[in-house]
C-alpha atoms as a PDB file:
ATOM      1  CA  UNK A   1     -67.344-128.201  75.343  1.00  0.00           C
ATOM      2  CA  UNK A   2     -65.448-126.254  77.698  1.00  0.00           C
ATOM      3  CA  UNK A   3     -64.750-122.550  79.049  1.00  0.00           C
ATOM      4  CA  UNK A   4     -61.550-120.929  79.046  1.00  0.00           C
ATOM      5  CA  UNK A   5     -60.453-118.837  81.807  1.00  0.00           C
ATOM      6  CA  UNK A   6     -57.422-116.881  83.588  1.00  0.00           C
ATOM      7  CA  UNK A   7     -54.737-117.433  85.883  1.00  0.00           C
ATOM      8  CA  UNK A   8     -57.112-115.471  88.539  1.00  0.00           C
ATOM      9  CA  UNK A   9     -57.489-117.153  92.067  1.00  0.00           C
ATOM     10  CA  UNK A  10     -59.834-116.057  94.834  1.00  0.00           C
ATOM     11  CA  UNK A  11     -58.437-119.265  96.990  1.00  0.00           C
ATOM     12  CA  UNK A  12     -58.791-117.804 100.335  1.00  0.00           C
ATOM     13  CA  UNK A  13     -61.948-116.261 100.075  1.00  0.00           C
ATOM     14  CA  UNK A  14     -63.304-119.412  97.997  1.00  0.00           C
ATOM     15  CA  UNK A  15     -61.865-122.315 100.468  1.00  0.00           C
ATOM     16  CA  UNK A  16     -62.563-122.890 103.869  1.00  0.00           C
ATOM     17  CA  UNK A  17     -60.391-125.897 104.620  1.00  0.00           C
ATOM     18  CA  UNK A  18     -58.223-127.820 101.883  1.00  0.00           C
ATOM     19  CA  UNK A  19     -57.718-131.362 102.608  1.00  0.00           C
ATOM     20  CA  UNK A  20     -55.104-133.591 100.557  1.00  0.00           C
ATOM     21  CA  UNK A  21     -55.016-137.493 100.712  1.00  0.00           C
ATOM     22  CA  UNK A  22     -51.861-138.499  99.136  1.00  0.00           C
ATOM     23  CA  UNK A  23     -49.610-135.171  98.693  1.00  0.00           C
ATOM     24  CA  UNK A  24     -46.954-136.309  96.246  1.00  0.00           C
ATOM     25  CA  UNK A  25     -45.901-134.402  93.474  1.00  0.00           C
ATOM     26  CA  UNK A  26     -48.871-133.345  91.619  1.00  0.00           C
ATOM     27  CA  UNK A  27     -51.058-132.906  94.508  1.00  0.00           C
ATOM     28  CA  UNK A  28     -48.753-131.279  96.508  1.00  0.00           C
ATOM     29  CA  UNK A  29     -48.061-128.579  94.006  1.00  0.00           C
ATOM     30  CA  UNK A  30     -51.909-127.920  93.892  1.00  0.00           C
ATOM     31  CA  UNK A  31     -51.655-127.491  97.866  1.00  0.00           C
ATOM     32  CA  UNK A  32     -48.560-125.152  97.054  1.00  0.00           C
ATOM     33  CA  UNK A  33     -50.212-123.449  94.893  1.00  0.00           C
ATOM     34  CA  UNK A  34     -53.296-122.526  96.629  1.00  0.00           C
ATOM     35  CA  UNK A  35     -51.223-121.470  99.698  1.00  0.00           C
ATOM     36  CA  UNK A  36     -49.193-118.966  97.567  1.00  0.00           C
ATOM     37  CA  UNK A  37     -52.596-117.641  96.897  1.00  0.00           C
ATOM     38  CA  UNK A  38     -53.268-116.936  99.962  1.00  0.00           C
ATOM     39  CA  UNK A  39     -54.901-120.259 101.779  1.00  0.00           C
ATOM     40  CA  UNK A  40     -53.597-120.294 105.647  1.00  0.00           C
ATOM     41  CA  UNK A  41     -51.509-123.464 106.072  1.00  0.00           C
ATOM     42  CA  UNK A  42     -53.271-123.526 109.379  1.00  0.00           C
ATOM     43  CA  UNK A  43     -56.280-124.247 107.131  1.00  0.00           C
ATOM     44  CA  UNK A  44     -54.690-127.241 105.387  1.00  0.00           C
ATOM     45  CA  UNK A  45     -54.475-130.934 106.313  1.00  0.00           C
ATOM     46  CA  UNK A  46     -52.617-134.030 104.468  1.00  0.00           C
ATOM     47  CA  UNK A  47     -52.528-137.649 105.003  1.00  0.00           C
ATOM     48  CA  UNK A  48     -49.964-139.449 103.265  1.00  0.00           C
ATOM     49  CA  UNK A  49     -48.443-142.698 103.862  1.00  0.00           C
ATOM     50  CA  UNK A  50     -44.821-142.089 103.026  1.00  0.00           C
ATOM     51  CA  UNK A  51     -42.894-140.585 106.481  1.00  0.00           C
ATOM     52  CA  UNK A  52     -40.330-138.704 104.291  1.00  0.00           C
ATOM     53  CA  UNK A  53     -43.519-136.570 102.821  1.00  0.00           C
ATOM     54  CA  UNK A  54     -44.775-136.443 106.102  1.00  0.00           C
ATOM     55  CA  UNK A  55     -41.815-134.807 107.524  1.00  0.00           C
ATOM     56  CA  UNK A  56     -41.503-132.124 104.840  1.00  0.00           C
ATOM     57  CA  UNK A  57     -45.045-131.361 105.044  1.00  0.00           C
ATOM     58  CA  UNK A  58     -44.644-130.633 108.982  1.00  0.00           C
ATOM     59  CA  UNK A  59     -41.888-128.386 108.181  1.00  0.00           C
ATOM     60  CA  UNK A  60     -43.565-126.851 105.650  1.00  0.00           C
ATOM     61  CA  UNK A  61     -46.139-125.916 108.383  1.00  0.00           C
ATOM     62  CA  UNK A  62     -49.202-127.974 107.194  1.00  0.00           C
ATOM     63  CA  UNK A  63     -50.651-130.083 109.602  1.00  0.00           C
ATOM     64  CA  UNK A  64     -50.762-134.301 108.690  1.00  0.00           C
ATOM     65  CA  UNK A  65     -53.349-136.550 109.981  1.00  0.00           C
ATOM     66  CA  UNK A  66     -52.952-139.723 110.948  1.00  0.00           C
ATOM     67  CA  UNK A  67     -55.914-141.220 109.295  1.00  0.00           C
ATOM     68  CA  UNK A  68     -58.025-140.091 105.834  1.00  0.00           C
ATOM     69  CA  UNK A  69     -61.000-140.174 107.733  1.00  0.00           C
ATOM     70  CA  UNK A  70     -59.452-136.985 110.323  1.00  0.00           C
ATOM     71  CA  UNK A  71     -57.661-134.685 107.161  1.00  0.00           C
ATOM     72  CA  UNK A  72     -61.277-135.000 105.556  1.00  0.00           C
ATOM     73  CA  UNK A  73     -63.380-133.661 108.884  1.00  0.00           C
ATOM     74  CA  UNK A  74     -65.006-130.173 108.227  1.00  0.00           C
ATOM     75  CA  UNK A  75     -62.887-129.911 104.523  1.00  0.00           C
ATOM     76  CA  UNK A  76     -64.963-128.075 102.086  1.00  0.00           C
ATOM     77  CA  UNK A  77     -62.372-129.373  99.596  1.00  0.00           C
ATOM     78  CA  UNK A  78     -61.309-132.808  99.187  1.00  0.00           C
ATOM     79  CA  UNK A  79     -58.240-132.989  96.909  1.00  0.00           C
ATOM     80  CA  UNK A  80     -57.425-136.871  96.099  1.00  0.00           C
ATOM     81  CA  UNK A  81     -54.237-137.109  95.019  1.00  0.00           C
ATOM     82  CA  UNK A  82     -53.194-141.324  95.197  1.00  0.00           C
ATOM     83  CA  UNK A  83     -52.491-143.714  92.676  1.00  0.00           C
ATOM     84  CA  UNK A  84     -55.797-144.771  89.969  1.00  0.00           C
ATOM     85  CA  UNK A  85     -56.134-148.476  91.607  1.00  0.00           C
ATOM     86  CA  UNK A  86     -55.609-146.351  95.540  1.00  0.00           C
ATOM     87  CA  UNK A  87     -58.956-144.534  94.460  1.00  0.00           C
ATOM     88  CA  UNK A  88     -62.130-146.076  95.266  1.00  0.00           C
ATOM     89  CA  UNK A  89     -60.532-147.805  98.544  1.00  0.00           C
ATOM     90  CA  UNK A  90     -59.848-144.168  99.846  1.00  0.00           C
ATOM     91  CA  UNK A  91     -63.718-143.030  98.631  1.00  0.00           C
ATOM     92  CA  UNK A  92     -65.099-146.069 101.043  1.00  0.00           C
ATOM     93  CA  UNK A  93     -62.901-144.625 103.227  1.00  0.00           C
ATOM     94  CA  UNK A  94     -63.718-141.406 103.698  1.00  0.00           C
ATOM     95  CA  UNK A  95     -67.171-140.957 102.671  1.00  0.00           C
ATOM     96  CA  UNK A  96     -69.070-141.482 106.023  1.00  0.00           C
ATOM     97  CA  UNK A  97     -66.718-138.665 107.546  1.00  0.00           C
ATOM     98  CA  UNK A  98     -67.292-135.977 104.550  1.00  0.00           C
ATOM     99  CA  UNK A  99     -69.162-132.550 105.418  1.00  0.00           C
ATOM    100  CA  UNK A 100     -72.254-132.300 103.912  1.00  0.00           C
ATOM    101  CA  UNK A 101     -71.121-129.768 101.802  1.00  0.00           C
ATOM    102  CA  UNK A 102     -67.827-130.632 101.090  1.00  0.00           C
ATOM    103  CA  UNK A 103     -66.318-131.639  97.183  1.00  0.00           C
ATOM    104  CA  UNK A 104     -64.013-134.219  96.035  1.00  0.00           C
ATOM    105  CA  UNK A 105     -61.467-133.555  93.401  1.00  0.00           C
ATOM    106  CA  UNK A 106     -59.506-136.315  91.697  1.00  0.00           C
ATOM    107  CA  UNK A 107     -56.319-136.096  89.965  1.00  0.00           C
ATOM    108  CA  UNK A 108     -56.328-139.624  89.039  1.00  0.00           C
ATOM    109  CA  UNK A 109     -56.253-140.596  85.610  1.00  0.00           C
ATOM    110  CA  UNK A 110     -58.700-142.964  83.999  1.00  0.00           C
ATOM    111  CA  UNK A 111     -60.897-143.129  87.213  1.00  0.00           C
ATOM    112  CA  UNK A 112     -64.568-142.272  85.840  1.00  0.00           C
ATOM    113  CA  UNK A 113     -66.983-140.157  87.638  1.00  0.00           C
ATOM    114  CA  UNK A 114     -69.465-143.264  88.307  1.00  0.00           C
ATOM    115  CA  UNK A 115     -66.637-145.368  89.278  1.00  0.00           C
ATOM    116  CA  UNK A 116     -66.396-142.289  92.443  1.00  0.00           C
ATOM    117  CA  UNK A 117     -69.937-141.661  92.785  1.00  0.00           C
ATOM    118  CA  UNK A 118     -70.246-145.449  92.859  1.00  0.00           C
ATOM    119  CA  UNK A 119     -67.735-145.480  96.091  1.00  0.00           C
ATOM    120  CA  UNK A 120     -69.258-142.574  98.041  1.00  0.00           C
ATOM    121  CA  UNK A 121     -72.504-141.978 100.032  1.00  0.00           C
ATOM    122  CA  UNK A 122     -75.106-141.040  97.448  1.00  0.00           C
ATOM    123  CA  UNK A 123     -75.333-137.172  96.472  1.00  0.00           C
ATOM    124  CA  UNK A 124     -71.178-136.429  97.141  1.00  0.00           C
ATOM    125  CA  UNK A 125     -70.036-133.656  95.038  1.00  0.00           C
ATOM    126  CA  UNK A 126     -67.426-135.274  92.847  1.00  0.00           C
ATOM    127  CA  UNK A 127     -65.227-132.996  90.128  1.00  0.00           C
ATOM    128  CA  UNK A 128     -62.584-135.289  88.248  1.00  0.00           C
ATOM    129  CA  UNK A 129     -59.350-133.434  86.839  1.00  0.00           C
ATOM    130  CA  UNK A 130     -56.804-133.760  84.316  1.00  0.00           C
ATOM    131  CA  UNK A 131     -54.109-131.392  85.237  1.00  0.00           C
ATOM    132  CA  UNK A 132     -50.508-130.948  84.119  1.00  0.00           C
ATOM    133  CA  UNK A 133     -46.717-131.871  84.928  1.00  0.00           C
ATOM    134  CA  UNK A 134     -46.338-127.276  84.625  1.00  0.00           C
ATOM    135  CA  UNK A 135     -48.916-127.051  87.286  1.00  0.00           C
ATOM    136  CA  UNK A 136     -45.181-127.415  89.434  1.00  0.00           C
ATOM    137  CA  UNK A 137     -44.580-124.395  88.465  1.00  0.00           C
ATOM    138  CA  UNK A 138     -47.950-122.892  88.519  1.00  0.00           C
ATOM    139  CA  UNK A 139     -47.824-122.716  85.067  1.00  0.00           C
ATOM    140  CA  UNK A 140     -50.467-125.498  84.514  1.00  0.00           C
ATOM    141  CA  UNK A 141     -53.108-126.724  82.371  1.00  0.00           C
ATOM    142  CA  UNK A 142     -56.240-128.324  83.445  1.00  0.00           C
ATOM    143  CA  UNK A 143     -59.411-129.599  82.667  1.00  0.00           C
ATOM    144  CA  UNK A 144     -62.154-129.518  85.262  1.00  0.00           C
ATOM    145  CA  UNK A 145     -65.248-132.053  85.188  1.00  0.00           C
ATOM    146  CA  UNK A 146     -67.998-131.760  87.136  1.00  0.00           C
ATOM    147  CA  UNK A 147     -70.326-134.458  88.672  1.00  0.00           C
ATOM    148  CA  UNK A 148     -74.230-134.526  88.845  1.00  0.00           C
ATOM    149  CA  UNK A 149     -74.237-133.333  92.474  1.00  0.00           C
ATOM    150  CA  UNK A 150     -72.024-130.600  91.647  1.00  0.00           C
ATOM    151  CA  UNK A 151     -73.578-126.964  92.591  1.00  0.00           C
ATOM    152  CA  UNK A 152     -72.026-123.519  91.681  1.00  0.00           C
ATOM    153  CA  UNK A 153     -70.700-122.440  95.159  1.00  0.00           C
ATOM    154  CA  UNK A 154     -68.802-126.069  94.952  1.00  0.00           C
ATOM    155  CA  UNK A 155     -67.382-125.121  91.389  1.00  0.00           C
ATOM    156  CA  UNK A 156     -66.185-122.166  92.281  1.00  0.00           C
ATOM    157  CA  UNK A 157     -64.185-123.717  95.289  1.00  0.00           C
ATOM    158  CA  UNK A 158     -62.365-125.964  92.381  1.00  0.00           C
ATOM    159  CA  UNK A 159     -61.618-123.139  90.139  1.00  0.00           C
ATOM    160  CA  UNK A 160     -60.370-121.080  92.564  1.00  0.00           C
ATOM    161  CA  UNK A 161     -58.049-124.011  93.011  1.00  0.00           C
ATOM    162  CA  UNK A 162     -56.776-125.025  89.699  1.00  0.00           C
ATOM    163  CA  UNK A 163     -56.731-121.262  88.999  1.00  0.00           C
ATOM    164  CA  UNK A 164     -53.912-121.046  91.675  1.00  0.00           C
ATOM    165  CA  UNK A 165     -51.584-122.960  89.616  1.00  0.00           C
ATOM    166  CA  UNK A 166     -52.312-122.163  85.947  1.00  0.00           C
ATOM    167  CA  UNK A 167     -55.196-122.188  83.617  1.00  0.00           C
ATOM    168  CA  UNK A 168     -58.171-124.690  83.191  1.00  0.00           C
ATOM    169  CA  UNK A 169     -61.220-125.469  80.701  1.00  0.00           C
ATOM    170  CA  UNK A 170     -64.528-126.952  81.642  1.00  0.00           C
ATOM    171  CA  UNK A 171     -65.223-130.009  79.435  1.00  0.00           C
ATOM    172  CA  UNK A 172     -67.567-133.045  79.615  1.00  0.00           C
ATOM    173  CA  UNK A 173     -66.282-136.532  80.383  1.00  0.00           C
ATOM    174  CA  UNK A 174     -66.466-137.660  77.069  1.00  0.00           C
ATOM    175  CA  UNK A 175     -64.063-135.071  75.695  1.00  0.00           C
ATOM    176  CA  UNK A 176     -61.173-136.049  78.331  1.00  0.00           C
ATOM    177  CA  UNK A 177     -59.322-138.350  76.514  1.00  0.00           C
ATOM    178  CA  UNK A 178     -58.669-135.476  74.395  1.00  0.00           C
ATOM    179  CA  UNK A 179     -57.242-133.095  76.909  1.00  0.00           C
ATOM    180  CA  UNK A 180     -54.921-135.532  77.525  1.00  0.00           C
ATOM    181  CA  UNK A 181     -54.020-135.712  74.046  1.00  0.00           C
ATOM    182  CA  UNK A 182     -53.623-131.917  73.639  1.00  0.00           C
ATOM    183  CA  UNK A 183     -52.251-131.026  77.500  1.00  0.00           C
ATOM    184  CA  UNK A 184     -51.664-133.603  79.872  1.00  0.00           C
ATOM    185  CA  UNK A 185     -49.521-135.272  77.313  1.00  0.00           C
ATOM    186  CA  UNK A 186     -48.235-132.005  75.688  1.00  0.00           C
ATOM    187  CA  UNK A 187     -45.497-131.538  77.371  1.00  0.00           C
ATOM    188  CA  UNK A 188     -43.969-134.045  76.257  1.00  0.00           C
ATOM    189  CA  UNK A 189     -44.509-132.872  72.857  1.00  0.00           C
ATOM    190  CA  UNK A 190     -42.621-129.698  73.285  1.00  0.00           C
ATOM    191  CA  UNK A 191     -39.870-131.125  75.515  1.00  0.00           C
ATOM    192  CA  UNK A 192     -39.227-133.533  72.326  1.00  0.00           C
ATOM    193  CA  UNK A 193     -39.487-130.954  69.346  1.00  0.00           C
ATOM    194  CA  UNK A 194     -36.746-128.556  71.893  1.00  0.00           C
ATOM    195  CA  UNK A 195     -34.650-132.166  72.302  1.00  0.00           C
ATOM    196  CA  UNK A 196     -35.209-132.278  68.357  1.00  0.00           C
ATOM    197  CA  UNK A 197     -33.782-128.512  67.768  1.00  0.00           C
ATOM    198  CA  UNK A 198     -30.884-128.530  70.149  1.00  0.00           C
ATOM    199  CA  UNK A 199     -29.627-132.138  68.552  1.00  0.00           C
ATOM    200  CA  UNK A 200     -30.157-130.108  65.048  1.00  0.00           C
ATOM    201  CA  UNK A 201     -27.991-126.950  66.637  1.00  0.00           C
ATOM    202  CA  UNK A 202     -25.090-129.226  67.617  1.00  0.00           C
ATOM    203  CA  UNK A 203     -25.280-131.100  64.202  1.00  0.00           C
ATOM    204  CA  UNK A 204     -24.814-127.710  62.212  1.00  0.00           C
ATOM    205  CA  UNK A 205     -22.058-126.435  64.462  1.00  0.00           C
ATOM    206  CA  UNK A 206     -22.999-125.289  67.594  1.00  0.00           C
ATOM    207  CA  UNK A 207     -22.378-126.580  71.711  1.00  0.00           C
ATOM    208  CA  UNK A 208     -24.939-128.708  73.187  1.00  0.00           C
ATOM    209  CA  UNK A 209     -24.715-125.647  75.795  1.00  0.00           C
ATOM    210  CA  UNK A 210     -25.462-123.040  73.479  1.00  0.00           C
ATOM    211  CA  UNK A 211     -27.607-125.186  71.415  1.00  0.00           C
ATOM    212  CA  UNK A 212     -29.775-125.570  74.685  1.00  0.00           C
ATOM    213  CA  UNK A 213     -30.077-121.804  75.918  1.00  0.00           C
ATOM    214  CA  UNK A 214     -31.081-120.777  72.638  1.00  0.00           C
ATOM    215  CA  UNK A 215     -33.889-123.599  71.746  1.00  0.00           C
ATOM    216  CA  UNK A 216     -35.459-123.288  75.308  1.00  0.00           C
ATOM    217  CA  UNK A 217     -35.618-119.893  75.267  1.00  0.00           C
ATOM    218  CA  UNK A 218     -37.184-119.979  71.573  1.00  0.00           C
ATOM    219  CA  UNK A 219     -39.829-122.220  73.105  1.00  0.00           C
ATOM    220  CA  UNK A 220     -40.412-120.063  76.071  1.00  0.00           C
ATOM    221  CA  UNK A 221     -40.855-116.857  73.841  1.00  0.00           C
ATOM    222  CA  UNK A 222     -42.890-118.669  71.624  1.00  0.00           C
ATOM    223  CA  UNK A 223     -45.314-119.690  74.325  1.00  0.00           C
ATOM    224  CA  UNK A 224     -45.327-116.483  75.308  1.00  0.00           C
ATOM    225  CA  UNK A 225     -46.114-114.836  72.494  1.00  0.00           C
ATOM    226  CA  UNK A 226     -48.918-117.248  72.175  1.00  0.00           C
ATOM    227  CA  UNK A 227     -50.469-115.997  75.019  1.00  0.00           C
ATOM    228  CA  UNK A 228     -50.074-112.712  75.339  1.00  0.00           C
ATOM    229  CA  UNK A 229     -50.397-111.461  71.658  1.00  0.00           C
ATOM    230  CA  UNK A 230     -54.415-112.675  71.177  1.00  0.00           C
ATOM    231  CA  UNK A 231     -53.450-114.117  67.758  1.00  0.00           C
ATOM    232  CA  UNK A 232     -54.114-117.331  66.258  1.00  0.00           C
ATOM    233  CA  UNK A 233     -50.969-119.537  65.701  1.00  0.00           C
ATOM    234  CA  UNK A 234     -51.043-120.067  62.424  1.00  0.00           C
ATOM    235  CA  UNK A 235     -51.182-116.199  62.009  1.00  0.00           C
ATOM    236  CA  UNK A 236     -47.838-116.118  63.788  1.00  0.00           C
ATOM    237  CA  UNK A 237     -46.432-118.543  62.625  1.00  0.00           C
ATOM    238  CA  UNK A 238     -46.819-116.449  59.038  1.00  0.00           C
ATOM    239  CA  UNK A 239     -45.463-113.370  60.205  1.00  0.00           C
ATOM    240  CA  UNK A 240     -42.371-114.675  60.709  1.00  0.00           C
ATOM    241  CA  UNK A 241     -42.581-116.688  57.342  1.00  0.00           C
ATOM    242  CA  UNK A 242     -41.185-114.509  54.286  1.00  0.00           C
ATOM    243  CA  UNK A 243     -42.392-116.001  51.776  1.00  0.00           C
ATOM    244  CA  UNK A 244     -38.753-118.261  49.658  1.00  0.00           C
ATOM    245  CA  UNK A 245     -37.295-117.154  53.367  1.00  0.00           C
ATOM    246  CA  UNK A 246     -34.980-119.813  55.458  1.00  0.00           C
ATOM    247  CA  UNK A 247     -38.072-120.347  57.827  1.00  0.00           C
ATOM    248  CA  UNK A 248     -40.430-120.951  54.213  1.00  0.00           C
ATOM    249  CA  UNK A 249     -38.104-123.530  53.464  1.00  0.00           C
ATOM    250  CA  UNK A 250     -37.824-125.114  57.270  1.00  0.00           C
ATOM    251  CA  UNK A 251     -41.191-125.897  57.492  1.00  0.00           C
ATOM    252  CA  UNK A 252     -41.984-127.342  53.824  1.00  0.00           C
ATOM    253  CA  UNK A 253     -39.012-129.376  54.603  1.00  0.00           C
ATOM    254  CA  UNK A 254     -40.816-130.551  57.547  1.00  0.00           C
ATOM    255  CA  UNK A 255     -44.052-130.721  55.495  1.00  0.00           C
ATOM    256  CA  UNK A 256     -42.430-133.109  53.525  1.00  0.00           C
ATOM    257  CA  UNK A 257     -41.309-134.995  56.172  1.00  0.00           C
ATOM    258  CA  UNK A 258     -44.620-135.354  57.952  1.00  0.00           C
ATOM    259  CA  UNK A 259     -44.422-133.363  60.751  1.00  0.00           C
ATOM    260  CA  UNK A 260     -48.161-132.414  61.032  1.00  0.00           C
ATOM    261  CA  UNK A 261     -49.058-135.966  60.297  1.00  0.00           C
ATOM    262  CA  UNK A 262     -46.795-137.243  62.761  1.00  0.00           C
ATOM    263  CA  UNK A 263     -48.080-135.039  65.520  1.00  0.00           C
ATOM    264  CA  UNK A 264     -51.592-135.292  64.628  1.00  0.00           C
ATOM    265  CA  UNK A 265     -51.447-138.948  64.863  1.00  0.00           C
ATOM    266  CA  UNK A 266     -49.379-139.223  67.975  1.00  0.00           C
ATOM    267  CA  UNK A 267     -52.104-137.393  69.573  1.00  0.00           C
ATOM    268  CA  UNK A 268     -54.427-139.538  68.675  1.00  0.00           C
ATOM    269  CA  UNK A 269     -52.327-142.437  69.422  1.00  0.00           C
ATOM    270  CA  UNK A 270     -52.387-140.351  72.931  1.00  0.00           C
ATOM    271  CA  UNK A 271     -56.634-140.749  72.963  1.00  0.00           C
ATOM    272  CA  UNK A 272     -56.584-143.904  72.313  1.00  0.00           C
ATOM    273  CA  UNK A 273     -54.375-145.593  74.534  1.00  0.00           C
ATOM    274  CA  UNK A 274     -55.811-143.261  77.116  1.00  0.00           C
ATOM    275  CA  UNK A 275     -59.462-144.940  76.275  1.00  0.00           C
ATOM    276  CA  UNK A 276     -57.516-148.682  76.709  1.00  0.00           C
ATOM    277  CA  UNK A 277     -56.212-147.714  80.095  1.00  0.00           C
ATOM    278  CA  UNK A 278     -59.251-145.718  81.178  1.00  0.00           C
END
């Protein structure tokens, strides 16, 4: 299905000239990112629409065109970042003035590789994404789906990208309903199970404040222990599991409950509502 890989960047060396068509949140933490790693801003253009984003991309030192068709000219990547319906109407819009080599990466969801290669000159190199809300802190997952016209040299160009602000997997098409059940939605998981444990800290005594520091930084040494240690989850999860312990009887309690159930379905809840909207 997919390859797992590192928070390792080669940006600069990889990318010749990033261009961004609609540089709002999630694609302008990409740019970010990539610049942190080492891409001039002198070889970076956006075109956006909104003036306020204009304005604090000109201060941030990236140049703005005033047309898609100039930010694309002599780009080697081609980083769509507008609304799903925006999508195809900025394709037909740019495709005559793409370099011959150049890729386009979309961050939109539900927009299907045919319904791009349908709205470009035959043979563009077209690589759909499904990154993250972390990527904002380059702390990101992503997975990265290549098109038909897609060589290696172009690849690379998008890994070295997505590598800039987190970690990615290479999937198939079919399988990315599912990232978005596992990551893009994921989040939102966690956020709601650390909502769940500081409510449950203030009901047995504790402030909301102190509630709070200790359940996010729970979650953020769990995550890190996830991965840095090299071991499975569940083997984790035992070693801190004495067996008729407080934590033994936590989680059969939420056994019992349905917690696994409740997650597992959610996330499929997740895929399928995805599909619908897809």
């Amino acid at each position: 299905m997919g390859q797992s890989t590192n928070n390792s960047s080669a940006v600069a060396e990889a990318i010749t000239k990033l261009a961004a068509i609609g540089a709002g949140t999630m694609a302008g933490a990409i740019v970010k990112g990539a610049i942190s790693e080492g891409l001039e801003r002198q070889n970076v253009v956006v075109s956006t629409r909104s003036e306020q984003t204009k304005e604090e991309w000109e201060s941030f030192g990236v140049k703005v065109a005033g047309e898609n068709c100039d930010a694309v000219k002599d780009a080697d990547v081609v980083l769509i970042g507008v609304k799903p319906a925006q999508v195809t109407e900025v394709l037909g819009e740019i495709g005559s003035s793409l370099h011959d080599d150049a890729v386009v990466v979309s961050v939109a969801a539900g927009v299907s590789l045919d319904t791009m290669a349908q709205a470009l000159p035959d043979g563009v190199a077209v690589v759909r994404v499904m990154p993250n809300s972390p990527a904002l802190l380059r702390a990101g997952a992503a997975s990265l789906t290549p098109g038909a016209h897609v060589d290696e040299k172009q690849m690379e160009r998008v890994r070295a990208l997505f590598g800039a602000v987190g970690t990615f997997v290479e999937v198939q098409e079919q399988y990315i309903e599912a990232v978005t059940a596992v990551s893009g939605s994921g989040p939102a998981y966690v956020y709601r199970l650390v909502e769940t444990m500081v409510d449950g800290g203030v009901l047995l005594g504790l402030t909301r404040a102190d509630a709070t520091t200790l359940a996010v930084a729970t979650a953020q040494g769990a995550a890190l222990m996830l991965a840095e240690s090299g071991v499975r989850p569940g083997e984790l999860r035992e070693q801190v599991t004495s067996p008729g312990g407080t934590t033994a009887a936590a989680l059969a309690q939420m056994s019992r409950g349905g917690f696994e159930s409740a997650v597992l379905d959610g996330m499929v809840a997740c895929r399928d509502r995805s599909r619908e909207l897809g």
